[in-house]
PDB file of N, CA and C in Angstrom:
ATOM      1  N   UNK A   1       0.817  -1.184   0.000  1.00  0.00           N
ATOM      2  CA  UNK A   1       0.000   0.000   0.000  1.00  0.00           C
ATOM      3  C   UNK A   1       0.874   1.267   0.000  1.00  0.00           C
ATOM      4  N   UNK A   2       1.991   1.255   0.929  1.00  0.00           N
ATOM      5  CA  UNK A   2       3.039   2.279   0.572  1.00  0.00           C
ATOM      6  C   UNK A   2       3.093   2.491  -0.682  1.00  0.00           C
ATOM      7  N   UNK A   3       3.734   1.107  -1.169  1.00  0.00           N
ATOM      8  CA  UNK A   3       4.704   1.939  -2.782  1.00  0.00           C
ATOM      9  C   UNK A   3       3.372   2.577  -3.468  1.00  0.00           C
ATOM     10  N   UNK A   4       2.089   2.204  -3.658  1.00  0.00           N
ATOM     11  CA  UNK A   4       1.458   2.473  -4.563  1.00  0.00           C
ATOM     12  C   UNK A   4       1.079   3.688  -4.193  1.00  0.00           C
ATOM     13  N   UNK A   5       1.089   4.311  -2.741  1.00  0.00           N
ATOM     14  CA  UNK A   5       0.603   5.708  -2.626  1.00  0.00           C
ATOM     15  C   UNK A   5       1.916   6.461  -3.255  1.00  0.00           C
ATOM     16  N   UNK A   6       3.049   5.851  -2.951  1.00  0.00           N
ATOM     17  CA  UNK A   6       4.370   6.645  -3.608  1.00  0.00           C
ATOM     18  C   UNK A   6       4.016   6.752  -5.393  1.00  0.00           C
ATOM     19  N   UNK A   7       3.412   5.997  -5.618  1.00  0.00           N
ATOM     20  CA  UNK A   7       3.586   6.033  -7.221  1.00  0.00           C
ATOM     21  C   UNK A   7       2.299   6.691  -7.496  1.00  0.00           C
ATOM     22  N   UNK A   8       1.540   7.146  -6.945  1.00  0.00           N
ATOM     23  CA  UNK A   8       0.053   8.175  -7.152  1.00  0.00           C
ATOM     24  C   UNK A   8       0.730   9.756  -6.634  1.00  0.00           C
ATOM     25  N   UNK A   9       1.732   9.427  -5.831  1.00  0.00           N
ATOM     26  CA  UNK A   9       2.139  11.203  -5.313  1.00  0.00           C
ATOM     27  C   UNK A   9       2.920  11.195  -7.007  1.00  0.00           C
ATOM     28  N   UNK A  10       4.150  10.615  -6.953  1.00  0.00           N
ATOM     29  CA  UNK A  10       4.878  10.478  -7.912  1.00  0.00           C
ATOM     30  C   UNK A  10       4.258  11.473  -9.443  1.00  0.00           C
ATOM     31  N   UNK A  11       3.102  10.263  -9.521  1.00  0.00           N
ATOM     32  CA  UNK A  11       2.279  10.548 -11.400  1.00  0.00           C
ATOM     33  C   UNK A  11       1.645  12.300 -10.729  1.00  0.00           C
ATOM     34  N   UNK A  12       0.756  12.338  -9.744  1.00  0.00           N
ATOM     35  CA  UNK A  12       0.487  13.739  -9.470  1.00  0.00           C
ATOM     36  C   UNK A  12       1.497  14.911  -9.627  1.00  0.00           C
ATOM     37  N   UNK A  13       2.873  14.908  -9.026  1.00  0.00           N
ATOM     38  CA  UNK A  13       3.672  15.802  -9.223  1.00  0.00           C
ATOM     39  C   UNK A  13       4.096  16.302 -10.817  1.00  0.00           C
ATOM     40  N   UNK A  14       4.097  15.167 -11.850  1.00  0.00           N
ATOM     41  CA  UNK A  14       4.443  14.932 -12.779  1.00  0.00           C
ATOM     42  C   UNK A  14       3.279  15.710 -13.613  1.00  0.00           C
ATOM     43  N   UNK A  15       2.263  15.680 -12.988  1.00  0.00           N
ATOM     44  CA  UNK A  15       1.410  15.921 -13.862  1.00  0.00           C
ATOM     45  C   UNK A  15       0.941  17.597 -13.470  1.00  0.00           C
ATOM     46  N   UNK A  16       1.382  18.129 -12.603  1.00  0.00           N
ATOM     47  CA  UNK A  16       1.233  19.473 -12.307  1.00  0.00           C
ATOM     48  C   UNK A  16       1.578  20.310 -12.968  1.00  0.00           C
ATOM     49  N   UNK A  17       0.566  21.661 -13.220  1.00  0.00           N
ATOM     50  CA  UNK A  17       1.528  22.626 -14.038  1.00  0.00           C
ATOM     51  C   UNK A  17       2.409  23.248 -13.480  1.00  0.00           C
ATOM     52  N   UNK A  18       3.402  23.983 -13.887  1.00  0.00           N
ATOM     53  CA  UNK A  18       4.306  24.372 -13.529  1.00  0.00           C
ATOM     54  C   UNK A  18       4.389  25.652 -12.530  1.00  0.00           C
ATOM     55  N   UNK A  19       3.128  26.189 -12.817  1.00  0.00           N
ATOM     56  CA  UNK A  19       2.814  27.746 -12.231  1.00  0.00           C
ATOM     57  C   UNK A  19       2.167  27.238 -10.586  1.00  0.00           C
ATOM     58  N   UNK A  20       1.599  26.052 -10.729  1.00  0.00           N
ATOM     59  CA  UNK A  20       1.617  25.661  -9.803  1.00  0.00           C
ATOM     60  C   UNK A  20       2.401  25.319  -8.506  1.00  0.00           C
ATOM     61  N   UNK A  21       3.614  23.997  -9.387  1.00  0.00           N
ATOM     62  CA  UNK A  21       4.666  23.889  -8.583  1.00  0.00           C
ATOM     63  C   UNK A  21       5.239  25.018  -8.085  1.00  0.00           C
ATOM     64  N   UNK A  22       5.656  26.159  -8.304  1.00  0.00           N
ATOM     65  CA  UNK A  22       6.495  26.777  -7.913  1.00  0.00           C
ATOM     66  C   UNK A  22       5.581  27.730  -6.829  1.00  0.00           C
ATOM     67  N   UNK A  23       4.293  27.385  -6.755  1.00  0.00           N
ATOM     68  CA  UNK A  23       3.699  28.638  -5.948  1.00  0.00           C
ATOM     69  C   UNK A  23       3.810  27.642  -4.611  1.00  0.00           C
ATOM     70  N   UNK A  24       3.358  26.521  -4.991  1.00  0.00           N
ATOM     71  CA  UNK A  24       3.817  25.631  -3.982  1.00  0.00           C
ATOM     72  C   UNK A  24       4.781  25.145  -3.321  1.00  0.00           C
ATOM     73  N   UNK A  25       6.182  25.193  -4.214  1.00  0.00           N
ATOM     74  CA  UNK A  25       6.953  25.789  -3.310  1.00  0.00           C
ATOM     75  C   UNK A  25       7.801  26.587  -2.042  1.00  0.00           C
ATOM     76  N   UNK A  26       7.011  27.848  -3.216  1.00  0.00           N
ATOM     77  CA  UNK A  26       7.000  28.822  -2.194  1.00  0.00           C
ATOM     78  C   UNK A  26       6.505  28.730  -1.076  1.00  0.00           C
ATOM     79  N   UNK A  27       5.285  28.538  -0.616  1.00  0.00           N
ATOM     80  CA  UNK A  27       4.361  27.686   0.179  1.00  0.00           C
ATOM     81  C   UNK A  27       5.173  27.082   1.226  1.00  0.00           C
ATOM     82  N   UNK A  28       5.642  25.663   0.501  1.00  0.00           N
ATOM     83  CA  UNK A  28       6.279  25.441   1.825  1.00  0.00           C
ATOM     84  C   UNK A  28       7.375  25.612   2.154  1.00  0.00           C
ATOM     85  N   UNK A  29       8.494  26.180   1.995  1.00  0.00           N
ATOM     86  CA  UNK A  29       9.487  26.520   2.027  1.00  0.00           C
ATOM     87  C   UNK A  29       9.011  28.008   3.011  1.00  0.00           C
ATOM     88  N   UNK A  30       8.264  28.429   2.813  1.00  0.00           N
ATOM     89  CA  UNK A  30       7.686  29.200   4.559  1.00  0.00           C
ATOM     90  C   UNK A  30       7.265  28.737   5.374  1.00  0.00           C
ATOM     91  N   UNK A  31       6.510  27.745   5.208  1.00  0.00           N
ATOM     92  CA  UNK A  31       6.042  26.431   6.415  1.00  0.00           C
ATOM     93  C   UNK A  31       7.850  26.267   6.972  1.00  0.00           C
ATOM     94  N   UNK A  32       8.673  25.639   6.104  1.00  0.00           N
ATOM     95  CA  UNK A  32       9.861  25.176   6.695  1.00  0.00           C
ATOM     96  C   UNK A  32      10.776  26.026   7.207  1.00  0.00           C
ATOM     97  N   UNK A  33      10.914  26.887   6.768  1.00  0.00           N
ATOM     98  CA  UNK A  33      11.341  28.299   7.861  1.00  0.00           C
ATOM     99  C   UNK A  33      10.676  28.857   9.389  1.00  0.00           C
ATOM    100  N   UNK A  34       9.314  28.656   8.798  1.00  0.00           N
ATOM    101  CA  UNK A  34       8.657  28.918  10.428  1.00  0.00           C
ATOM    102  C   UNK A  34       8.466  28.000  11.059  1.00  0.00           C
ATOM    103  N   UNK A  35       8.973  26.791  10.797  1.00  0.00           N
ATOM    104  CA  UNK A  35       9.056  25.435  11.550  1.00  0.00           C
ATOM    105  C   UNK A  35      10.787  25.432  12.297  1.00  0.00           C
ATOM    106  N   UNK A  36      11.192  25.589  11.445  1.00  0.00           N
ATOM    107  CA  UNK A  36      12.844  26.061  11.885  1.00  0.00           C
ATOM    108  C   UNK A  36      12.845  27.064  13.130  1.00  0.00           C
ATOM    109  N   UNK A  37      12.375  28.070  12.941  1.00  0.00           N
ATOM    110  CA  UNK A  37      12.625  29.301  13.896  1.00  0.00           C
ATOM    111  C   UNK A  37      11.780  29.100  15.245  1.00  0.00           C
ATOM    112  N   UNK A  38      10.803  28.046  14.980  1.00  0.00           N
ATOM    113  CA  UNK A  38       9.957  27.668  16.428  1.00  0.00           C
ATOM    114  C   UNK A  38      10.609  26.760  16.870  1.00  0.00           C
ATOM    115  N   UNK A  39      11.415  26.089  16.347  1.00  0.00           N
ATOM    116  CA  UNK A  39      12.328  24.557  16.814  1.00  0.00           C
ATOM    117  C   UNK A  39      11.728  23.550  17.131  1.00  0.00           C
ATOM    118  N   UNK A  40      10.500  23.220  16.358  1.00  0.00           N
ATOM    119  CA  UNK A  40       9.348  22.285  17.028  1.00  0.00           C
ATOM    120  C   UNK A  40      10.427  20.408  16.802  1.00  0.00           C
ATOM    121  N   UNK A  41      10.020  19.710  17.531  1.00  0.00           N
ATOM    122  CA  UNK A  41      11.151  18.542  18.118  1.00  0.00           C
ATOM    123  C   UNK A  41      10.428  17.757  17.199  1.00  0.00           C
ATOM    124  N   UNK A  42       9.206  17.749  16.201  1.00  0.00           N
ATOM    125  CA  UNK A  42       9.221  16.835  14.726  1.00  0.00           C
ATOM    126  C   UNK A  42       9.407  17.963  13.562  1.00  0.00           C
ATOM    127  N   UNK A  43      10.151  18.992  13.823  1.00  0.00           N
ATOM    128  CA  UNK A  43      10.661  19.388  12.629  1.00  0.00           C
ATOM    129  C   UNK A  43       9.581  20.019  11.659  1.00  0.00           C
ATOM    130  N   UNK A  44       9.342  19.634  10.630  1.00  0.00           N
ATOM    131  CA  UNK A  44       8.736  20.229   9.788  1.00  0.00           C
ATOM    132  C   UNK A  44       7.067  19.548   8.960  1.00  0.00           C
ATOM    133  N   UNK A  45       7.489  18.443  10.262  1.00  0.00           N
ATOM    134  CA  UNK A  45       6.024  17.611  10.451  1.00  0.00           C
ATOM    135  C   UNK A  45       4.882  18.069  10.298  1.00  0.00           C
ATOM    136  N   UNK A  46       3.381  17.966   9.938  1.00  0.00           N
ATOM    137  CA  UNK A  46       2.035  18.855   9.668  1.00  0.00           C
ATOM    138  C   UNK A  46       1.520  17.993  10.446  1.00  0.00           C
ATOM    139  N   UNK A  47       0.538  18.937  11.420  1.00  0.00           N
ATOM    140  CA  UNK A  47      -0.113  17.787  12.514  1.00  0.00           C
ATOM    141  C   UNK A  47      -1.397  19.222  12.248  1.00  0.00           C
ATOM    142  N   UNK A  48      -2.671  18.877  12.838  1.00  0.00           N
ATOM    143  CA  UNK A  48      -3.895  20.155  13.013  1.00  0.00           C
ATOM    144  C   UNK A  48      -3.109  21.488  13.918  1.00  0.00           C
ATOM    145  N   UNK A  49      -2.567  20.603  14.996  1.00  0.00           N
ATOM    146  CA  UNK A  49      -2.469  21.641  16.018  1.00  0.00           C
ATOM    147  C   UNK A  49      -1.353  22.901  15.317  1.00  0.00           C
ATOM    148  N   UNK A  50      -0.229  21.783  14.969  1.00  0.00           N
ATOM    149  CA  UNK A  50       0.870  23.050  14.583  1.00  0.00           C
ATOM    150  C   UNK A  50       0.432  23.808  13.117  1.00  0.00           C
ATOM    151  N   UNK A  51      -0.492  23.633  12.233  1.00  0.00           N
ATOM    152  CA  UNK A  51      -0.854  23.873  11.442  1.00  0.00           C
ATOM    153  C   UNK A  51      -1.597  25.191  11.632  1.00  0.00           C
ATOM    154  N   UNK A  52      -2.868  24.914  13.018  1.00  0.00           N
ATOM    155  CA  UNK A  52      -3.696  25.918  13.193  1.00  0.00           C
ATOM    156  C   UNK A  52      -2.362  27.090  13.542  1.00  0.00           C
ATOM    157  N   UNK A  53      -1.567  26.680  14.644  1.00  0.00           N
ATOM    158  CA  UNK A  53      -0.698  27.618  15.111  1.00  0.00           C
ATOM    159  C   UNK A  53      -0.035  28.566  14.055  1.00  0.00           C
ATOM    160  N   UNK A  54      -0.117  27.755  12.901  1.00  0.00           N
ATOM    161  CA  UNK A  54       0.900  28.795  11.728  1.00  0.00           C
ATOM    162  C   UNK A  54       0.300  29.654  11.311  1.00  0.00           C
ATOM    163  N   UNK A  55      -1.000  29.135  11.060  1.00  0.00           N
ATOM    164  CA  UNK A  55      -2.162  29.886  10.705  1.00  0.00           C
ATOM    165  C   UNK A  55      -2.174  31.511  11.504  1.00  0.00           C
ATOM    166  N   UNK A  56      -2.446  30.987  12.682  1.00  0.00           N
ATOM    167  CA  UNK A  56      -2.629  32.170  13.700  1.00  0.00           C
ATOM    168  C   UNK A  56      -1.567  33.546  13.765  1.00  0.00           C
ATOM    169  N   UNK A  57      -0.204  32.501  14.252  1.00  0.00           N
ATOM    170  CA  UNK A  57       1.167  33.470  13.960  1.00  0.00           C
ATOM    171  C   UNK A  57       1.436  33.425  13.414  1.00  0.00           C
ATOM    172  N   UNK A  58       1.070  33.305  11.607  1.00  0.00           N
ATOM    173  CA  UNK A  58       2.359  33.716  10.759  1.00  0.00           C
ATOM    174  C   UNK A  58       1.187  34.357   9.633  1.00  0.00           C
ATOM    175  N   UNK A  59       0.494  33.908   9.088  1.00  0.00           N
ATOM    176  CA  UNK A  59      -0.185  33.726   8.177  1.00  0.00           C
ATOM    177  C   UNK A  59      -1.644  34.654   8.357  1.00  0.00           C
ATOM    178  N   UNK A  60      -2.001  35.309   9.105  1.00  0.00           N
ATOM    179  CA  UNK A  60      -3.491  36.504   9.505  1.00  0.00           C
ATOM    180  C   UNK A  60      -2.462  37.483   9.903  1.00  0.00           C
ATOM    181  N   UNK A  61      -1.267  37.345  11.036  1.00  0.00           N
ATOM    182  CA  UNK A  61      -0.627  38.550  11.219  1.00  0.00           C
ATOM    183  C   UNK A  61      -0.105  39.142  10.296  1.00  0.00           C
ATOM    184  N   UNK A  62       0.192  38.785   8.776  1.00  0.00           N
ATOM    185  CA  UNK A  62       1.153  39.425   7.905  1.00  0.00           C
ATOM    186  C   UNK A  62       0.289  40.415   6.752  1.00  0.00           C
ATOM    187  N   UNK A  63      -1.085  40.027   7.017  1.00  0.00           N
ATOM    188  CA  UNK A  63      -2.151  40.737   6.162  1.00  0.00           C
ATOM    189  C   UNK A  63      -1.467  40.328   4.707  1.00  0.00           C
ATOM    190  N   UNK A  64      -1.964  41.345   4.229  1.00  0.00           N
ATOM    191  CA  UNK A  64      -2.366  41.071   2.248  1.00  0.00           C
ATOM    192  C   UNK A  64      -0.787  41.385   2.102  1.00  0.00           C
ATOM    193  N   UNK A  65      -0.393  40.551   0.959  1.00  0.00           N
ATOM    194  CA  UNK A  65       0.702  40.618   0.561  1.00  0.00           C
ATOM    195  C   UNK A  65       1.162  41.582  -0.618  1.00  0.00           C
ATOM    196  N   UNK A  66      -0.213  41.460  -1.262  1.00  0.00           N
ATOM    197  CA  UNK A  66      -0.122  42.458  -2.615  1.00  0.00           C
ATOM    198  C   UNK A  66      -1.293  42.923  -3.080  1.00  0.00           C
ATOM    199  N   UNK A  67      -1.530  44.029  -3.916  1.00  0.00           N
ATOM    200  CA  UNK A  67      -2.528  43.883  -4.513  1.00  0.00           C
ATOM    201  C   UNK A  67      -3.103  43.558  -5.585  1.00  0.00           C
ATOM    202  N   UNK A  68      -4.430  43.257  -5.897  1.00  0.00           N
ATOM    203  CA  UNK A  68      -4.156  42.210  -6.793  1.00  0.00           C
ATOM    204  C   UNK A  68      -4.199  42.945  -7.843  1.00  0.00           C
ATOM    205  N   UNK A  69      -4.016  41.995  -9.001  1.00  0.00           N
ATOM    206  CA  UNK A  69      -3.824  42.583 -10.298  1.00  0.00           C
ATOM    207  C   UNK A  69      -4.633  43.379 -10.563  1.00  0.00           C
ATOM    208  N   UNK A  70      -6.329  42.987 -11.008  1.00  0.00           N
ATOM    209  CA  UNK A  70      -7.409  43.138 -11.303  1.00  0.00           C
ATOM    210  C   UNK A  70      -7.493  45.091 -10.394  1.00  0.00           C
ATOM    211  N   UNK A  71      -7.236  45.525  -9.429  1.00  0.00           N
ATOM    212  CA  UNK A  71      -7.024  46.636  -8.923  1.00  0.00           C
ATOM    213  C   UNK A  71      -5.957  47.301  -8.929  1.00  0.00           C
ATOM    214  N   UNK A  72      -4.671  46.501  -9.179  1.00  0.00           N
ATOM    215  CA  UNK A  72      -3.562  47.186  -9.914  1.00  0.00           C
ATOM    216  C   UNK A  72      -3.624  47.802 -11.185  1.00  0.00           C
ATOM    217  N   UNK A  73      -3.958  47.153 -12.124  1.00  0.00           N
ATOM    218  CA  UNK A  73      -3.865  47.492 -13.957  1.00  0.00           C
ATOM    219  C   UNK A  73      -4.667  48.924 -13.483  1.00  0.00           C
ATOM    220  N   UNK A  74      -6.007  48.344 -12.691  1.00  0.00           N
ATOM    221  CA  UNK A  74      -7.250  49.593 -13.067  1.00  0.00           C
ATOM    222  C   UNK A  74      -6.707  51.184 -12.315  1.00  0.00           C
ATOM    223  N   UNK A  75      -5.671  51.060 -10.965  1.00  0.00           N
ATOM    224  CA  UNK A  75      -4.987  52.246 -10.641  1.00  0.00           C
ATOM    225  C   UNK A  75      -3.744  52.357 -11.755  1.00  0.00           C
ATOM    226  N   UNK A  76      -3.397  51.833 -12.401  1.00  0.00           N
ATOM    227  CA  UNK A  76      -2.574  52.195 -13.723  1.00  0.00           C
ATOM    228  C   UNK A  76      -3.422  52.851 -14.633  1.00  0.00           C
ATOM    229  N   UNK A  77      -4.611  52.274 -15.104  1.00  0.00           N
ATOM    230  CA  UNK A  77      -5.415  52.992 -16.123  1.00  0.00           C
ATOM    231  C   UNK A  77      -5.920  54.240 -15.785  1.00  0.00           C
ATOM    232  N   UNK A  78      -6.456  54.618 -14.267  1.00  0.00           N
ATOM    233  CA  UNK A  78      -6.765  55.537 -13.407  1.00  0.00           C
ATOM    234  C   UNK A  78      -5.797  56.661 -13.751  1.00  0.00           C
ATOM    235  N   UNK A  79      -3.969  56.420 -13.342  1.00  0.00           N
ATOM    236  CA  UNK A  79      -3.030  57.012 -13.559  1.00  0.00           C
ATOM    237  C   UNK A  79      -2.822  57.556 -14.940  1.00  0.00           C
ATOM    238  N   UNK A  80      -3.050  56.830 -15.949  1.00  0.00           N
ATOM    239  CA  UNK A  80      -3.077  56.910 -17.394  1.00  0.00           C
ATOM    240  C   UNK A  80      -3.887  58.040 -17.558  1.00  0.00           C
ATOM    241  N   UNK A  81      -5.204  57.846 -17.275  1.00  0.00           N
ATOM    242  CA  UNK A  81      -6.103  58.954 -18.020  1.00  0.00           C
ATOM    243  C   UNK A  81      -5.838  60.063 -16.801  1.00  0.00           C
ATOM    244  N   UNK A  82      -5.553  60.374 -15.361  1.00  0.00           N
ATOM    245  CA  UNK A  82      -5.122  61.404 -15.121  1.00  0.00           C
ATOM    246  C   UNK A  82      -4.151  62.393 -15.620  1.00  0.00           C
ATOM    247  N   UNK A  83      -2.976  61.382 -16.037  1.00  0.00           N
ATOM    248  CA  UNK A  83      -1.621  61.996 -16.693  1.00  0.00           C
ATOM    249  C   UNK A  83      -2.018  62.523 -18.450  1.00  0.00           C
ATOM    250  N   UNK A  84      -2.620  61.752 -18.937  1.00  0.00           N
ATOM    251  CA  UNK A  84      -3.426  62.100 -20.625  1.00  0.00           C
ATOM    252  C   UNK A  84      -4.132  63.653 -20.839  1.00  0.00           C
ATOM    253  N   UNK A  85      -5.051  63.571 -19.196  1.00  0.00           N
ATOM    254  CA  UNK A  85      -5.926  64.683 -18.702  1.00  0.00           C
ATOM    255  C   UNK A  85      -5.205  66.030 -18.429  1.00  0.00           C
ATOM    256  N   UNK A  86      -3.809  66.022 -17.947  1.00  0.00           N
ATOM    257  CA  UNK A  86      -2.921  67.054 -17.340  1.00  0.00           C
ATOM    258  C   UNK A  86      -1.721  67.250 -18.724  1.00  0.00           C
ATOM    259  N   UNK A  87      -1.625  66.465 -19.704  1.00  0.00           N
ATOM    260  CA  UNK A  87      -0.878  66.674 -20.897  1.00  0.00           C
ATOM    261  C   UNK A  87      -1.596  67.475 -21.577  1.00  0.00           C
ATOM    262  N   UNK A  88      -2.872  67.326 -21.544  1.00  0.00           N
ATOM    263  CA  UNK A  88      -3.764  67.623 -22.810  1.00  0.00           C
ATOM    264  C   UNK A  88      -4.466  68.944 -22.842  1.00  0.00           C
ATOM    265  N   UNK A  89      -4.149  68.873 -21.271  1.00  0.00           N
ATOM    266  CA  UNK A  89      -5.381  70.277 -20.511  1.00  0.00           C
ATOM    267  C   UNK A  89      -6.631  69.711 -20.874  1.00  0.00           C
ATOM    268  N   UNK A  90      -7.443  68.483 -20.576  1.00  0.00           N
ATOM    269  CA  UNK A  90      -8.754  68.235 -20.267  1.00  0.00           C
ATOM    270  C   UNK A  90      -9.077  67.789 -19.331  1.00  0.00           C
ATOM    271  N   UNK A  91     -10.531  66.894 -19.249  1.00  0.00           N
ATOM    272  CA  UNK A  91     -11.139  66.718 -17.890  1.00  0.00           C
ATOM    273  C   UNK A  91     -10.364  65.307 -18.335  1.00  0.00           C
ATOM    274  N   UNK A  92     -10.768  64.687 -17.126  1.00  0.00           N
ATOM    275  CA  UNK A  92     -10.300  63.086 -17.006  1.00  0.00           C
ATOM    276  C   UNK A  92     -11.198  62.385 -17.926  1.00  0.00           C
ATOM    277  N   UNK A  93     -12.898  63.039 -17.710  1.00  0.00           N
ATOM    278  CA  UNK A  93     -13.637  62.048 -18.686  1.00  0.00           C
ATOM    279  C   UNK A  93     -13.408  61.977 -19.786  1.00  0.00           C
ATOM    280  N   UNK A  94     -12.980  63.222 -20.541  1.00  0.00           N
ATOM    281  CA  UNK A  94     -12.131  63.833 -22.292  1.00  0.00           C
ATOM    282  C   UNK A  94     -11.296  62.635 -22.488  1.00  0.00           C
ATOM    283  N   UNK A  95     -10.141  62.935 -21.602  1.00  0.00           N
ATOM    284  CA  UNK A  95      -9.161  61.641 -21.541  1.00  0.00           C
ATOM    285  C   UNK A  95      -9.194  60.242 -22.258  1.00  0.00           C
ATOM    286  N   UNK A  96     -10.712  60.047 -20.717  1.00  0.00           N
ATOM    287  CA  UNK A  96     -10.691  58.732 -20.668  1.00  0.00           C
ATOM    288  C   UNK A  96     -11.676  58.247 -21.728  1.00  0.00           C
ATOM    289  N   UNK A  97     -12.182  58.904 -22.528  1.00  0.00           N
ATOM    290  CA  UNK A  97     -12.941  58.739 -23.984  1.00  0.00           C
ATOM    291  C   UNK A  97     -12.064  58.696 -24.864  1.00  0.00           C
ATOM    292  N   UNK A  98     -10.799  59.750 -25.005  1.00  0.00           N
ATOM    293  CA  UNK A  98      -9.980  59.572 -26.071  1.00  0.00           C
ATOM    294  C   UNK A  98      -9.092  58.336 -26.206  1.00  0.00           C
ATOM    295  N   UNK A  99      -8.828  57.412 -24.810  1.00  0.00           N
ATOM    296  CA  UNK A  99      -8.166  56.547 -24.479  1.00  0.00           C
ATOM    297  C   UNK A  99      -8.844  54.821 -25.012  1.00  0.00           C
ATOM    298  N   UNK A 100     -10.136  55.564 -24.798  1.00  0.00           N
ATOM    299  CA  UNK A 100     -11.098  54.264 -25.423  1.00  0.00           C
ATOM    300  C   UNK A 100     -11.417  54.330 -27.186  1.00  0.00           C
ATOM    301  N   UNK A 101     -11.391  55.595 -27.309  1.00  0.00           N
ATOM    302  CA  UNK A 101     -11.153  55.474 -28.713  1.00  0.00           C
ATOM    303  C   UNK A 101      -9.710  54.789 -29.583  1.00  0.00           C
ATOM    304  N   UNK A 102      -8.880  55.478 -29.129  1.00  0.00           N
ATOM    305  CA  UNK A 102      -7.382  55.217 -29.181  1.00  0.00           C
ATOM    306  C   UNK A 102      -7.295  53.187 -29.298  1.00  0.00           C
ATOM    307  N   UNK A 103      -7.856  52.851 -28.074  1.00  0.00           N
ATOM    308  CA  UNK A 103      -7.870  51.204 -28.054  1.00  0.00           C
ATOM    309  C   UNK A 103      -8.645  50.463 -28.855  1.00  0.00           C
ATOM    310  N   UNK A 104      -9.932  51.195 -29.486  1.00  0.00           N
ATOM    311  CA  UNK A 104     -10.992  50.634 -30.198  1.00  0.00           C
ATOM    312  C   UNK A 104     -10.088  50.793 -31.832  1.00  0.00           C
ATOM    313  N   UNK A 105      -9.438  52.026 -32.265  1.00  0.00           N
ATOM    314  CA  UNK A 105      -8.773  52.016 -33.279  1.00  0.00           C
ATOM    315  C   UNK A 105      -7.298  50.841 -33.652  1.00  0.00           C
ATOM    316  N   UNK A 106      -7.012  50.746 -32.145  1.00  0.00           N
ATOM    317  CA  UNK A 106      -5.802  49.757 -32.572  1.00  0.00           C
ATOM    318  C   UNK A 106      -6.472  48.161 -32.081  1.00  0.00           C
ATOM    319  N   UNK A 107      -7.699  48.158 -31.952  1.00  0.00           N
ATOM    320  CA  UNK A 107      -8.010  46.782 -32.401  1.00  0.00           C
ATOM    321  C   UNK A 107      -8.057  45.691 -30.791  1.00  0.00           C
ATOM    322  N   UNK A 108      -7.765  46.732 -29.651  1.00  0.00           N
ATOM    323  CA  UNK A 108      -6.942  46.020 -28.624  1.00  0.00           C
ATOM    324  C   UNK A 108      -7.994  46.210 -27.496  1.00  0.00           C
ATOM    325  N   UNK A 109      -7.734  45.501 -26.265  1.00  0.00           N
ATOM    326  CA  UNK A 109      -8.928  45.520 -25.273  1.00  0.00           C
ATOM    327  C   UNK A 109      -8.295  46.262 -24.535  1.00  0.00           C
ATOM    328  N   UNK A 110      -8.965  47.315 -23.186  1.00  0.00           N
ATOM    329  CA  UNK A 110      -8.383  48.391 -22.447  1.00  0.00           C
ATOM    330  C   UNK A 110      -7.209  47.790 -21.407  1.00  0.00           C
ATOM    331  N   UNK A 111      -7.559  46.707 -20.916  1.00  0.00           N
ATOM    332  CA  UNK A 111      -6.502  46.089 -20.794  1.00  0.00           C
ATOM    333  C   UNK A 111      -4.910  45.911 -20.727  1.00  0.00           C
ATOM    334  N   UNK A 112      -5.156  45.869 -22.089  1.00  0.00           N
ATOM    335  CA  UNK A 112      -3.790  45.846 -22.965  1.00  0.00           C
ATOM    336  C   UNK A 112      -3.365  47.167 -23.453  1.00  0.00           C
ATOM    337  N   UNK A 113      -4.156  48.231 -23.248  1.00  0.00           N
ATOM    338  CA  UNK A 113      -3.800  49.284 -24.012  1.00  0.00           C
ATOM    339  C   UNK A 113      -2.708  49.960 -23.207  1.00  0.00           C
ATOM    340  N   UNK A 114      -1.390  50.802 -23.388  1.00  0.00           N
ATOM    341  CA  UNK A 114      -0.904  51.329 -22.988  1.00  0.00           C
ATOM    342  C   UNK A 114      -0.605  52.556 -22.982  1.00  0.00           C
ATOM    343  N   UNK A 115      -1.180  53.819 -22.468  1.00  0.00           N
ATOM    344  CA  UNK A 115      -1.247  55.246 -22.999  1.00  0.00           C
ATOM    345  C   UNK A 115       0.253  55.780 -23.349  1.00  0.00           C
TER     346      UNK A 115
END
């Protein structure tokens, strides 16, 4: 029953994408650091208890790490049509119409557009 769970982790790893592996990584390779620095006497073992504990101290105390994309791009686009608005001497809405025109002419979604 061992080997065969070894050969189901095995085909799973194999079969992961890659963007995956590495987030997972990351992942635990902070588990194993904050297992290190507590000196717990099984090491880097996952049990509920020490799990909840990581949870508690490491992982709610550190808050948001970033922000996310989806509110990043849109304070870039924000930035865009302010800076368009102060080049141009117009309002932001002027701007931000000429900016949508501009993207509708080159074929591209706002997105992608870069002022």
């Amino acid at each position: 029953m061992y080997s065969s769970n070894q050969l189901v982790l095995a085909q799973n790893l194999d079969q992961r994408p890659t963007n995956m592996t590495k987030a997972y990584l990351a992942k635990q390779e902070e588990w194993r650091q904050w297992c290190l620095k507590k000196e717990f006497g099984d090491g880097e073992l996952v049990n509920d208890q020490k799990l909840s504990f990581f949870m508690m101290d490491h992982v709610m105390n550190r808050g948001h790490r970033k922000e996310s994309r989806f509110f990043s791009r849109r304070k870039e686009l924000y930035d865009a049509i302010n800076e368009r608005a102060e080049l141009e001497n117009i309002s932001p809405e002027e701007a931000a119409q000429r900016m949508e025109n501009d993207q509708v002419q080159l074929g591209i979604s706002l997105d992608k557009y870069r002022a």
